[in-house]
C-alpha atoms as a PDB file:
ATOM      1  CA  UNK A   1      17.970 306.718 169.524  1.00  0.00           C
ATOM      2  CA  UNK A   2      14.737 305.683 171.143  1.00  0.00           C
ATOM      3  CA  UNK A   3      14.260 305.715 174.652  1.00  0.00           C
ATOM      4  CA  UNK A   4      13.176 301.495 174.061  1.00  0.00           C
ATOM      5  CA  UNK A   5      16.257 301.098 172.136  1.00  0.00           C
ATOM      6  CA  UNK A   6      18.840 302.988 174.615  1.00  0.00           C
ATOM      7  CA  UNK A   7      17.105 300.665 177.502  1.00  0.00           C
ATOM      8  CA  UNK A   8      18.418 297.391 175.050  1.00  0.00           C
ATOM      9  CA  UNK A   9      21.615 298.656 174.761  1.00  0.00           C
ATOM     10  CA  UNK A  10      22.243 299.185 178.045  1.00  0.00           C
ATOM     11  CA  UNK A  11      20.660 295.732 179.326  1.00  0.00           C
ATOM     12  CA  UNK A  12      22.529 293.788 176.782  1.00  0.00           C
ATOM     13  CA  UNK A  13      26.107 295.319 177.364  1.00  0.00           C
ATOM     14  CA  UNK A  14      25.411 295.220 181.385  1.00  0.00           C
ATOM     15  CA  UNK A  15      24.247 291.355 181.341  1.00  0.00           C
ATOM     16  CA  UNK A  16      27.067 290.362 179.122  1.00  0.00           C
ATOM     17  CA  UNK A  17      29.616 290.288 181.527  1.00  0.00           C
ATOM     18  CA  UNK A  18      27.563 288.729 183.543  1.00  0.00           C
ATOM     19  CA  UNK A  19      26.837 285.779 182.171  1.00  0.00           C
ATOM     20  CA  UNK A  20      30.270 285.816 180.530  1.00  0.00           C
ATOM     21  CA  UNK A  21      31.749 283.063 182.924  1.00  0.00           C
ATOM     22  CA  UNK A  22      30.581 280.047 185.970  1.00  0.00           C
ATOM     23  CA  UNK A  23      30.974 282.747 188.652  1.00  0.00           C
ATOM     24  CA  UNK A  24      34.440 283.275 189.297  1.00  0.00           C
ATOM     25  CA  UNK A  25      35.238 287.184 189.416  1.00  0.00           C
ATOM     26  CA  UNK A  26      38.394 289.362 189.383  1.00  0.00           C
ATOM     27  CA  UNK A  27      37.057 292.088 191.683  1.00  0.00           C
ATOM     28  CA  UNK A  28      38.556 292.162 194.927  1.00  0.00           C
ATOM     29  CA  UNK A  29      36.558 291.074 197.729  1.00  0.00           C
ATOM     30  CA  UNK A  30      34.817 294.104 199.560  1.00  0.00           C
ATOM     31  CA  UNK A  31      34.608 295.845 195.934  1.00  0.00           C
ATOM     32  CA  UNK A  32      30.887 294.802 195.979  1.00  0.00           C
ATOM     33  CA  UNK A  33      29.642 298.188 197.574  1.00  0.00           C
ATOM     34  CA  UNK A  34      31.375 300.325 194.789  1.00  0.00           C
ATOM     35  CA  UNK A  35      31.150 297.904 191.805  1.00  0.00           C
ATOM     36  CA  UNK A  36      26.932 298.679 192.672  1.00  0.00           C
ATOM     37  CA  UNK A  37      27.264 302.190 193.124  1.00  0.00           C
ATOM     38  CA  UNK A  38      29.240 302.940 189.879  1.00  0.00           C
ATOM     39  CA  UNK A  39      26.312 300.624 187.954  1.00  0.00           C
ATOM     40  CA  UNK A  40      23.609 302.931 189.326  1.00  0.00           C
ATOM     41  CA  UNK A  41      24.995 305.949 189.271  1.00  0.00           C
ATOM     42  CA  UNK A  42      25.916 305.149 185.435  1.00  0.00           C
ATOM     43  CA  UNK A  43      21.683 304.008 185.409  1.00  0.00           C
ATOM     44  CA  UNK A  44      20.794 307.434 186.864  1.00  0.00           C
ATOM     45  CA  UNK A  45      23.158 309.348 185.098  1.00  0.00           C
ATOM     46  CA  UNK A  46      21.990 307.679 181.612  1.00  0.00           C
ATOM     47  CA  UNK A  47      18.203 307.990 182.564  1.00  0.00           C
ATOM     48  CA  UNK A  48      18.574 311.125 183.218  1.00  0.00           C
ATOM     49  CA  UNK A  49      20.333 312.619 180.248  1.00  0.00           C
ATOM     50  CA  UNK A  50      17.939 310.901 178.430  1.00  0.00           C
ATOM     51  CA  UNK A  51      15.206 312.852 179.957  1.00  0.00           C
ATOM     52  CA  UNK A  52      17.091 316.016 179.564  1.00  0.00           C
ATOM     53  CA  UNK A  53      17.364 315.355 175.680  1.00  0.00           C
ATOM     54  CA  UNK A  54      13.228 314.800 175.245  1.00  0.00           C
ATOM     55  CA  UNK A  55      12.835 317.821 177.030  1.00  0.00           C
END
């Protein structure tokens, strides 16, 4: 898997969601700060395993 194709994946399964429905969410209110540091961390951790394997 290319590093171009690994980026695609990951932007279409983490906009999916997104724009699955008119705004109305199931995450409890004050989840916000978490929700965002589980999608970076998941970023960071993919980015950098990625790097790891070119190496």
């Amino acid at each position: 898997m290319t590093l171009r194709s690994a980026f695609l994946l990951t932007l279409l399964l983490g906009s999916g969601p997104a724009f699955a429905h008119g705004g109305a969410h199931m995450h409890p209110h004050g989840a916000d700060t978490w929700l965002i540091a589980a999608l970076v961390a998941t970023v960071v951790v993919g980015c950098a395993s990625l790097l790891w394997r070119r190496k």
